[in-house]
PDB file of N, CA and C in Angstrom:
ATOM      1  N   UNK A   1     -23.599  -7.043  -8.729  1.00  0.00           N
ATOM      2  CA  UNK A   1     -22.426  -6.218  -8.905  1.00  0.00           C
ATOM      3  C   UNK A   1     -22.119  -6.117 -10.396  1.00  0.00           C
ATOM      4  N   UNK A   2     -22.256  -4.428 -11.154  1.00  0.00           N
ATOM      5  CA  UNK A   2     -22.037  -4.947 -12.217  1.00  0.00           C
ATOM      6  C   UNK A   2     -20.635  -5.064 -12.625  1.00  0.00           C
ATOM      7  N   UNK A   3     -20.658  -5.481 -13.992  1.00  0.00           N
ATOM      8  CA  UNK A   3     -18.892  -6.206 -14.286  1.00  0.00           C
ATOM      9  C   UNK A   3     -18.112  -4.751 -14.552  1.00  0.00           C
ATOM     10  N   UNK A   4     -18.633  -3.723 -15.315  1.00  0.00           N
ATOM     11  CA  UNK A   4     -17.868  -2.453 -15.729  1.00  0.00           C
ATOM     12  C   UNK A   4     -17.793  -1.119 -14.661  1.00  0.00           C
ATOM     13  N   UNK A   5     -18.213  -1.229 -13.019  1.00  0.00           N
ATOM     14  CA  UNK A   5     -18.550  -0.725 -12.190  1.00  0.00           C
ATOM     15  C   UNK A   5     -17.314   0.611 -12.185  1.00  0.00           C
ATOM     16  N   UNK A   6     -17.536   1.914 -12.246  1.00  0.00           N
ATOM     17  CA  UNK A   6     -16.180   2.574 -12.095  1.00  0.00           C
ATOM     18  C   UNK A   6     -15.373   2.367 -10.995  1.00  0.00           C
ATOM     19  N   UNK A   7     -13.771   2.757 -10.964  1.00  0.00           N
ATOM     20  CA  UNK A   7     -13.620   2.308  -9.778  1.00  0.00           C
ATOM     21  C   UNK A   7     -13.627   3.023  -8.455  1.00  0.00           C
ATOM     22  N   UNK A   8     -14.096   4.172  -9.066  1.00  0.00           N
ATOM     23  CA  UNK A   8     -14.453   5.269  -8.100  1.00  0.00           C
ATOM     24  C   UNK A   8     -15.667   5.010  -6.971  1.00  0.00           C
ATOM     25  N   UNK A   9     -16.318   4.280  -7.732  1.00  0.00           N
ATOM     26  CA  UNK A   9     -17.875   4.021  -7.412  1.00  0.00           C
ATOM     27  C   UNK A   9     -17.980   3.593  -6.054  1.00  0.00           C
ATOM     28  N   UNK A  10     -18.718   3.972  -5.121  1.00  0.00           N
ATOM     29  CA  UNK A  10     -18.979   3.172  -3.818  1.00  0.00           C
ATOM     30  C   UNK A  10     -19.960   2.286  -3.702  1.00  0.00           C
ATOM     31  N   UNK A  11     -19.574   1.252  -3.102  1.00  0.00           N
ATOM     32  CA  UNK A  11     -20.638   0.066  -3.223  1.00  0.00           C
ATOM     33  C   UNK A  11     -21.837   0.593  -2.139  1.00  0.00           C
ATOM     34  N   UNK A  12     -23.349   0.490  -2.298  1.00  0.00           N
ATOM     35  CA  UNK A  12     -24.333   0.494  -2.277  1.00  0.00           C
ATOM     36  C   UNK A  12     -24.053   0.002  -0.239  1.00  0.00           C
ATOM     37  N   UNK A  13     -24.123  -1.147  -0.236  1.00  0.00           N
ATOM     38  CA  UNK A  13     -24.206  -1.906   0.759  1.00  0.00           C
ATOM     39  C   UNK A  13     -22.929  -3.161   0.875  1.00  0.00           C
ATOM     40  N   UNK A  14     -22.353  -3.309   2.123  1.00  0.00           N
ATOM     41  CA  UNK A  14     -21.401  -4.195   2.967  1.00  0.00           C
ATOM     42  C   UNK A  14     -22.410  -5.341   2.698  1.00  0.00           C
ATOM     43  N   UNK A  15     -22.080  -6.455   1.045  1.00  0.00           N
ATOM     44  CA  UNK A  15     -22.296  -7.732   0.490  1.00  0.00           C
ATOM     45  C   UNK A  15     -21.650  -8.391   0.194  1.00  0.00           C
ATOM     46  N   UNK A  16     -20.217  -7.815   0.283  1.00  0.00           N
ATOM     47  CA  UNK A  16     -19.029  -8.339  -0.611  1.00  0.00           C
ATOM     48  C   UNK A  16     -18.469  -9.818   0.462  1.00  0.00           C
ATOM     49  N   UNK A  17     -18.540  -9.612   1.285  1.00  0.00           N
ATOM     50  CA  UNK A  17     -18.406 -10.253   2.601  1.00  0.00           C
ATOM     51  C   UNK A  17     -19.028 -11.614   2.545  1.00  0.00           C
ATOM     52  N   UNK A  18     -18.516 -12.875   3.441  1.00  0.00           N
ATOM     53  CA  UNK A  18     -19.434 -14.105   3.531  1.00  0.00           C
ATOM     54  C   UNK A  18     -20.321 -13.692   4.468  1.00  0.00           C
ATOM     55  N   UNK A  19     -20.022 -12.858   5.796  1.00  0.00           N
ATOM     56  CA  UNK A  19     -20.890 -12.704   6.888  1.00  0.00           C
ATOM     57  C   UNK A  19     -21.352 -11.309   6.872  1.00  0.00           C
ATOM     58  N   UNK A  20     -22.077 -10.726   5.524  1.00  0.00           N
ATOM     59  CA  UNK A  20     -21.903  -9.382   5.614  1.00  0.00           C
ATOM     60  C   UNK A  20     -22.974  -8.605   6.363  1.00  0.00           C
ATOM     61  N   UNK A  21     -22.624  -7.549   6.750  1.00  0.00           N
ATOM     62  CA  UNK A  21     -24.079  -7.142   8.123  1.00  0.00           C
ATOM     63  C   UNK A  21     -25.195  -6.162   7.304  1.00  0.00           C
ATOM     64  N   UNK A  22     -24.895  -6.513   5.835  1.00  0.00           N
ATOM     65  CA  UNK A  22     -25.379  -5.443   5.108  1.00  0.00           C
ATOM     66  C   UNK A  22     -25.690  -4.126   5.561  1.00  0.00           C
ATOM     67  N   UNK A  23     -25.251  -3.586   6.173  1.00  0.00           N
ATOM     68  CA  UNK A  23     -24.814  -1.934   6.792  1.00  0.00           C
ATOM     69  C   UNK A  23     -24.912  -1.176   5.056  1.00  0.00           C
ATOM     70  N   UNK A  24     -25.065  -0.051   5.189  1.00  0.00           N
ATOM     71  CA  UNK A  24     -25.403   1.179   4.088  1.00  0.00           C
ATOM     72  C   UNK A  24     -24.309   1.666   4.161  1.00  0.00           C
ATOM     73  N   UNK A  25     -23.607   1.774   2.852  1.00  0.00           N
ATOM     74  CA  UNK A  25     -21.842   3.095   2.973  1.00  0.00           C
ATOM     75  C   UNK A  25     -22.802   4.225   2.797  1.00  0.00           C
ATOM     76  N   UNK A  26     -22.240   5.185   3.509  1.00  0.00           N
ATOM     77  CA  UNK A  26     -22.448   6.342   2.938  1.00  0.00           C
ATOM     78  C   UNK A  26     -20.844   7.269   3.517  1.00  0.00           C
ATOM     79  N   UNK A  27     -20.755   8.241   2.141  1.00  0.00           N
ATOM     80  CA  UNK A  27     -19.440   9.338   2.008  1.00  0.00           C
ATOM     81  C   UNK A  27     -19.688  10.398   3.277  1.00  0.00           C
ATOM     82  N   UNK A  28     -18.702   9.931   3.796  1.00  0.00           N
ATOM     83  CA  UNK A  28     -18.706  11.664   5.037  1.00  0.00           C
ATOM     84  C   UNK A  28     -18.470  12.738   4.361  1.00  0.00           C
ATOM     85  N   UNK A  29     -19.606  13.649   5.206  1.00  0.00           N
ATOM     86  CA  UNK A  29     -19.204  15.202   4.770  1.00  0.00           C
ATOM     87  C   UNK A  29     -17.911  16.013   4.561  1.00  0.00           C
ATOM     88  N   UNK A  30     -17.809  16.665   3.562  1.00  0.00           N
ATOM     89  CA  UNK A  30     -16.834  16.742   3.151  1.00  0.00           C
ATOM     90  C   UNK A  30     -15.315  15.992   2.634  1.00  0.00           C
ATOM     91  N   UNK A  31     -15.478  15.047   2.667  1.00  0.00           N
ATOM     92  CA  UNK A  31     -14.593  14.097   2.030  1.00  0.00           C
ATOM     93  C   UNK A  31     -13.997  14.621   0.967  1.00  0.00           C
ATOM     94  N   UNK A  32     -14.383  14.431  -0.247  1.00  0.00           N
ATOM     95  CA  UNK A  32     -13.739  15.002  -1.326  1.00  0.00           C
ATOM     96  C   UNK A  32     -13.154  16.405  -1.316  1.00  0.00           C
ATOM     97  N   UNK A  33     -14.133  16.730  -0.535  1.00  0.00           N
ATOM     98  CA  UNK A  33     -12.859  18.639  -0.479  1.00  0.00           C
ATOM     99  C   UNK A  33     -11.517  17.997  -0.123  1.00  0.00           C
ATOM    100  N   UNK A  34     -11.535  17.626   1.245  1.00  0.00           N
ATOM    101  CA  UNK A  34     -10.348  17.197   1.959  1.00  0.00           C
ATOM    102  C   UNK A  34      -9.207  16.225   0.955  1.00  0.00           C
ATOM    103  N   UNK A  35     -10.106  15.321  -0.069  1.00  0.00           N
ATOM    104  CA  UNK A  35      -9.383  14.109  -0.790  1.00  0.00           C
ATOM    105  C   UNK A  35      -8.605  15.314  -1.882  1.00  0.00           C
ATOM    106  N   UNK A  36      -9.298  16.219  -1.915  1.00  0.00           N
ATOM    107  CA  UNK A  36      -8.481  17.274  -3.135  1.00  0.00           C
ATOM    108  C   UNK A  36      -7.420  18.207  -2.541  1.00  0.00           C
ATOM    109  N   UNK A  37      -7.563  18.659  -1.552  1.00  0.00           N
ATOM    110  CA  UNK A  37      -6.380  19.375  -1.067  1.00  0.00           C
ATOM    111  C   UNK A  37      -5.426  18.080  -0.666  1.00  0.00           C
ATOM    112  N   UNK A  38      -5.503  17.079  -0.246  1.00  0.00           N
ATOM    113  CA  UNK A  38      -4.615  15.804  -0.139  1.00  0.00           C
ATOM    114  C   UNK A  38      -3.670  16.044  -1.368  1.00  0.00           C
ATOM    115  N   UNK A  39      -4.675  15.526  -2.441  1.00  0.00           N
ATOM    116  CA  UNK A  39      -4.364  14.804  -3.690  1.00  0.00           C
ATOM    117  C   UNK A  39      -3.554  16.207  -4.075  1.00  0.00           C
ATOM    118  N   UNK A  40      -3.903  17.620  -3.759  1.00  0.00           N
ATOM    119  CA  UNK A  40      -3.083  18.611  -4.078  1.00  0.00           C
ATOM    120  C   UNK A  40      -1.185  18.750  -3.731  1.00  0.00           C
ATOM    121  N   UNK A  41      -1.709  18.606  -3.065  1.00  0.00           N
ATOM    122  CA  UNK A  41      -0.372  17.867  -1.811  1.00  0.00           C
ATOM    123  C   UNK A  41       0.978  17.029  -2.265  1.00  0.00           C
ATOM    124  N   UNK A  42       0.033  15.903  -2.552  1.00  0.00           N
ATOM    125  CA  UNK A  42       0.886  14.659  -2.760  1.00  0.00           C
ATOM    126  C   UNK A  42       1.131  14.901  -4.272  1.00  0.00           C
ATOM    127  N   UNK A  43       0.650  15.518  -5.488  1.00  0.00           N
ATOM    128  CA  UNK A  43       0.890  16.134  -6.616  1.00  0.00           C
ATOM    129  C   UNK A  43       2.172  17.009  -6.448  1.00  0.00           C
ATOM    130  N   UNK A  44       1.795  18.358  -5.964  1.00  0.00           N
ATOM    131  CA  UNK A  44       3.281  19.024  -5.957  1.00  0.00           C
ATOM    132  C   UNK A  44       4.389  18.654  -5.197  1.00  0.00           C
ATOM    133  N   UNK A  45       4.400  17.849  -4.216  1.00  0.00           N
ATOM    134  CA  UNK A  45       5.479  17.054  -3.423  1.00  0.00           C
ATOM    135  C   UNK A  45       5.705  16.270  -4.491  1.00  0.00           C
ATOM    136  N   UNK A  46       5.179  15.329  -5.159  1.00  0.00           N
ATOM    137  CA  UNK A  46       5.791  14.359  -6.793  1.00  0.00           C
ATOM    138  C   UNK A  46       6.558  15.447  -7.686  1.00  0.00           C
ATOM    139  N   UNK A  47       5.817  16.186  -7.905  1.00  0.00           N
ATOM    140  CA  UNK A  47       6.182  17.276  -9.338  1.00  0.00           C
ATOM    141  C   UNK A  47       7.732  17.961  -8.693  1.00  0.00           C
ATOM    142  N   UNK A  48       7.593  18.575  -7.472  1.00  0.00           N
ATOM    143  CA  UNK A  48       9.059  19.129  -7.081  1.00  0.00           C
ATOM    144  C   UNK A  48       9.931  18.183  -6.436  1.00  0.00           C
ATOM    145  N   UNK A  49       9.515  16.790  -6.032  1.00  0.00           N
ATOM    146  CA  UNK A  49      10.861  15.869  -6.017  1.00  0.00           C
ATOM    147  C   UNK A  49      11.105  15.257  -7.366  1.00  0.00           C
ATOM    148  N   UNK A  50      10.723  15.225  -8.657  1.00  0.00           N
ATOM    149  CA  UNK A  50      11.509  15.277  -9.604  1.00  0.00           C
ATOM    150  C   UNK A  50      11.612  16.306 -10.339  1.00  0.00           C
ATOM    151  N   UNK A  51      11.052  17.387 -10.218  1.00  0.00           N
ATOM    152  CA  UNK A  51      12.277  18.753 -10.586  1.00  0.00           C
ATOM    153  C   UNK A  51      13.680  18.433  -9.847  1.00  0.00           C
ATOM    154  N   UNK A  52      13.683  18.182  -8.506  1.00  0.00           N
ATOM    155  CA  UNK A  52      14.930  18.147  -7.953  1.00  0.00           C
ATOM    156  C   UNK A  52      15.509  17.389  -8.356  1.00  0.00           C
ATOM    157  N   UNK A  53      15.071  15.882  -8.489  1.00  0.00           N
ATOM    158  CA  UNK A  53      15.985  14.531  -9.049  1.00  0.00           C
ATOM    159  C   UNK A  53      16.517  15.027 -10.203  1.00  0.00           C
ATOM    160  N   UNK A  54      16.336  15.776 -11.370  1.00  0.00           N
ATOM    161  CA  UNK A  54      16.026  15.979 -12.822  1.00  0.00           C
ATOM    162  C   UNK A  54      17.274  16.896 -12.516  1.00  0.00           C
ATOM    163  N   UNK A  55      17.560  18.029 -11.561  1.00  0.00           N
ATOM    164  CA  UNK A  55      18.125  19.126 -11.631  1.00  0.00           C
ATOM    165  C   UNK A  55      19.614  18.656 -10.412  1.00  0.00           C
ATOM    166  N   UNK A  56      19.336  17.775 -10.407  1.00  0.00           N
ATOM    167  CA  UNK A  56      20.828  17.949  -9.282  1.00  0.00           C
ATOM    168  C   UNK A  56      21.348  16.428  -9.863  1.00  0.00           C
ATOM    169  N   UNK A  57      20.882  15.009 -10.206  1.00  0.00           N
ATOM    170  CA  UNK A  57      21.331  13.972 -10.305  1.00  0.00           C
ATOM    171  C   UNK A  57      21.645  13.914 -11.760  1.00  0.00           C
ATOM    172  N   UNK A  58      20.804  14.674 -12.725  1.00  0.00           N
ATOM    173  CA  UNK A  58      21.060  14.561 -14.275  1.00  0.00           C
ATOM    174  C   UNK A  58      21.702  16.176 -14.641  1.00  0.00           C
ATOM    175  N   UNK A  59      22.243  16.097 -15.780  1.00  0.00           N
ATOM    176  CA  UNK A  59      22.785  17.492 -16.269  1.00  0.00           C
ATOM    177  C   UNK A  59      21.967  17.532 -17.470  1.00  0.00           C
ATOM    178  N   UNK A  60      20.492  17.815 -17.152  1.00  0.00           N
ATOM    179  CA  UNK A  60      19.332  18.001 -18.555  1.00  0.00           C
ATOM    180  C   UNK A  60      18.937  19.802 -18.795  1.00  0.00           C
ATOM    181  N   UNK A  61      18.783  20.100 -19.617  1.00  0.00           N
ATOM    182  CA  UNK A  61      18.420  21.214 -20.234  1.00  0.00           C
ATOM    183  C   UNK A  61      16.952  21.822 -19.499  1.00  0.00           C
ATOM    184  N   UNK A  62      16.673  22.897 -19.743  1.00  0.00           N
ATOM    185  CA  UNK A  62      15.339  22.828 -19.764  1.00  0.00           C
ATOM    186  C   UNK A  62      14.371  22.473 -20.530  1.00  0.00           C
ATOM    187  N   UNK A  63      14.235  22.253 -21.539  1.00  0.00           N
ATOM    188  CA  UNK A  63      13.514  21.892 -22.433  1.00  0.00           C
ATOM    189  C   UNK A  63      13.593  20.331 -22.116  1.00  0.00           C
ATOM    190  N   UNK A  64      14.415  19.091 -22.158  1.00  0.00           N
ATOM    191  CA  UNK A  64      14.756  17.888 -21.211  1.00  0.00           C
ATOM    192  C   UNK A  64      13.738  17.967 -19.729  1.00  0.00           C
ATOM    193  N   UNK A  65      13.805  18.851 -19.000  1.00  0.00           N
ATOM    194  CA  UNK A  65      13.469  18.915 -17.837  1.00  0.00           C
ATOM    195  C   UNK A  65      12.006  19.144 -17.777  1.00  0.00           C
ATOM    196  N   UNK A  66      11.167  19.810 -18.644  1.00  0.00           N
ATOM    197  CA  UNK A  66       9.803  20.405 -19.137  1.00  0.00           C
ATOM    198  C   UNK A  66       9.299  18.888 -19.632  1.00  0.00           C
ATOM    199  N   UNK A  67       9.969  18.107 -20.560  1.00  0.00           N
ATOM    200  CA  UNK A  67       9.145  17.104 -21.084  1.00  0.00           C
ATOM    201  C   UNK A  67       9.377  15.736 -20.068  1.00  0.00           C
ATOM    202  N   UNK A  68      10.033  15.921 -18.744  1.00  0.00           N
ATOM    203  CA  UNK A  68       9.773  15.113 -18.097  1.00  0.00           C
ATOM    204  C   UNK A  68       8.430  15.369 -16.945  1.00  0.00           C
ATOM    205  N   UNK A  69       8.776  17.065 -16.524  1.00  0.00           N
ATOM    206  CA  UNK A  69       7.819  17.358 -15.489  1.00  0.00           C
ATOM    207  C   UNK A  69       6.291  17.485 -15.995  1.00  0.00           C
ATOM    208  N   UNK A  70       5.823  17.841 -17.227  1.00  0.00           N
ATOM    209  CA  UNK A  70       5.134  18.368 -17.640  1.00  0.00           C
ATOM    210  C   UNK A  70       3.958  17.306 -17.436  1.00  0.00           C
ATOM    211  N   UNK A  71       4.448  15.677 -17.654  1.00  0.00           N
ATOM    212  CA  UNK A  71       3.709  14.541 -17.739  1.00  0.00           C
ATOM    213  C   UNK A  71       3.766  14.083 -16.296  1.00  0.00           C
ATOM    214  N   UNK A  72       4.491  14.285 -15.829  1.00  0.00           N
ATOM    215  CA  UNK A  72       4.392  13.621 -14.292  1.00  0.00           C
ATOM    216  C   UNK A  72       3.844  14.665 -13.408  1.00  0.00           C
ATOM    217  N   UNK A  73       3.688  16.163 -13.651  1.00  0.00           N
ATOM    218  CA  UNK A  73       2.131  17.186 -13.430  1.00  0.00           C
ATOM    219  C   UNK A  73       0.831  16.572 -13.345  1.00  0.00           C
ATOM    220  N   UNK A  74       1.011  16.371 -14.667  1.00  0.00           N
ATOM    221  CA  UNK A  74      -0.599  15.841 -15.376  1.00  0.00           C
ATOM    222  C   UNK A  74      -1.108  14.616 -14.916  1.00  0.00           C
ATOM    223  N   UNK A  75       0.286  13.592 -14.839  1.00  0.00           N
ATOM    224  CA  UNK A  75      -0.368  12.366 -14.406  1.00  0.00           C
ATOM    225  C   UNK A  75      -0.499  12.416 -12.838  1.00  0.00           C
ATOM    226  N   UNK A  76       0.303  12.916 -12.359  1.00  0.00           N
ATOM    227  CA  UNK A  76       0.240  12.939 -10.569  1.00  0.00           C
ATOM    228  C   UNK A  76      -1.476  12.906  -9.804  1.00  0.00           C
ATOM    229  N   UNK A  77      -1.723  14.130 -10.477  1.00  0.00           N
ATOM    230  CA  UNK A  77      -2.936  13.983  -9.849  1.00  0.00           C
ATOM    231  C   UNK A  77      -4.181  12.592  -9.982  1.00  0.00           C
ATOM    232  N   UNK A  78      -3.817  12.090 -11.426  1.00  0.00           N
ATOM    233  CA  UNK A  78      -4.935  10.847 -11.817  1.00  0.00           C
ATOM    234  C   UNK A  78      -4.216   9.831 -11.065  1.00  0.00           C
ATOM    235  N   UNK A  79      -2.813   9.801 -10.424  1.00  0.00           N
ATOM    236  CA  UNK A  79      -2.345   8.381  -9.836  1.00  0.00           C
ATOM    237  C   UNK A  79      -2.608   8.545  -8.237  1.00  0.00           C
ATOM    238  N   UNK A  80      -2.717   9.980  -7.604  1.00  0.00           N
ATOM    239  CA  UNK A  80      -2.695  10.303  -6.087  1.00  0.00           C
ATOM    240  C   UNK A  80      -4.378  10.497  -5.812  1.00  0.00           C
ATOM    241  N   UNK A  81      -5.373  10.813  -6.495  1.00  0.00           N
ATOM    242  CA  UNK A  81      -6.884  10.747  -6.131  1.00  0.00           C
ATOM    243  C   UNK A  81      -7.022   9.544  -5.536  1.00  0.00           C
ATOM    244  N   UNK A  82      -7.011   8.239  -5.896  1.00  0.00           N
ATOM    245  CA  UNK A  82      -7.629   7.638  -5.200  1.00  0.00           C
ATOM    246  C   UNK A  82      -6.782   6.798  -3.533  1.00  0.00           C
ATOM    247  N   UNK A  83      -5.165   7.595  -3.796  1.00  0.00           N
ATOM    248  CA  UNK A  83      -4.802   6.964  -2.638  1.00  0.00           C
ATOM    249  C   UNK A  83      -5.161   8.007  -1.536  1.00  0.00           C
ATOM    250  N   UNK A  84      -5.602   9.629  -2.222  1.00  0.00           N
ATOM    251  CA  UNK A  84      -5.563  10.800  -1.319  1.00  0.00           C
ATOM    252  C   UNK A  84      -7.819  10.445  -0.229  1.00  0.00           C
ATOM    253  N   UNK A  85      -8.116   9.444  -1.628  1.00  0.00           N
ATOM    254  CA  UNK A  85      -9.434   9.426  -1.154  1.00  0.00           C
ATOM    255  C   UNK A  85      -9.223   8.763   0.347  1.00  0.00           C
ATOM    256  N   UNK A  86      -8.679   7.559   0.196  1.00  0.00           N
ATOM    257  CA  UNK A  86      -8.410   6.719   1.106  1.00  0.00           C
ATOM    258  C   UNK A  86      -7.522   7.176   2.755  1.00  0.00           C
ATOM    259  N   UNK A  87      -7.716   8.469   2.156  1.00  0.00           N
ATOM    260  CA  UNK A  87      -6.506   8.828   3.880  1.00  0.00           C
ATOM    261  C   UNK A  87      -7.186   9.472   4.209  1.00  0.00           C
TER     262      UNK A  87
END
């Protein structure tokens, strides 16, 4: 196993285990389409529940409101890929 492995990466073979049956992973078809319309998902549901938080709980400007959404856009998607892989 190497030490810098991405964490995207799928392990080869079920070793990690004390009793492992060494079984082969392999990715089902189409997976990642599906993990991207997910991850699409769970992105604009983040991005428009804090437009809303931003616009009804604070009294911020737009320009205030742009430099909050703008980063939680961008980051949404790099924090929801790998929980969208997993569903």
């Amino acid at each position: 196993m190497p030490l810098l492995r991405p964490r995207t990466a799928l392990q080869e073979r079920a070793t990690h285990l004390r009793r492992a049956c060494d079984e082969r992973f392999e990715r089902e078809p189409g997976q990642c389409f599906g993990a991207i319309y997910v991850n699409l998902g769970l992105s604009g549901l983040l991005t428009l529940t804090a437009y809303l938080i931003t616009t009804t709980l604070f009294s911020l400007t737009m320009t205030q409101q742009r430099s909050i959404l703008i980063p939680v856009a961008v980051l949404g998607p790099c924090l929801c890929f790998r929980l969208a892989k997993g569903l």
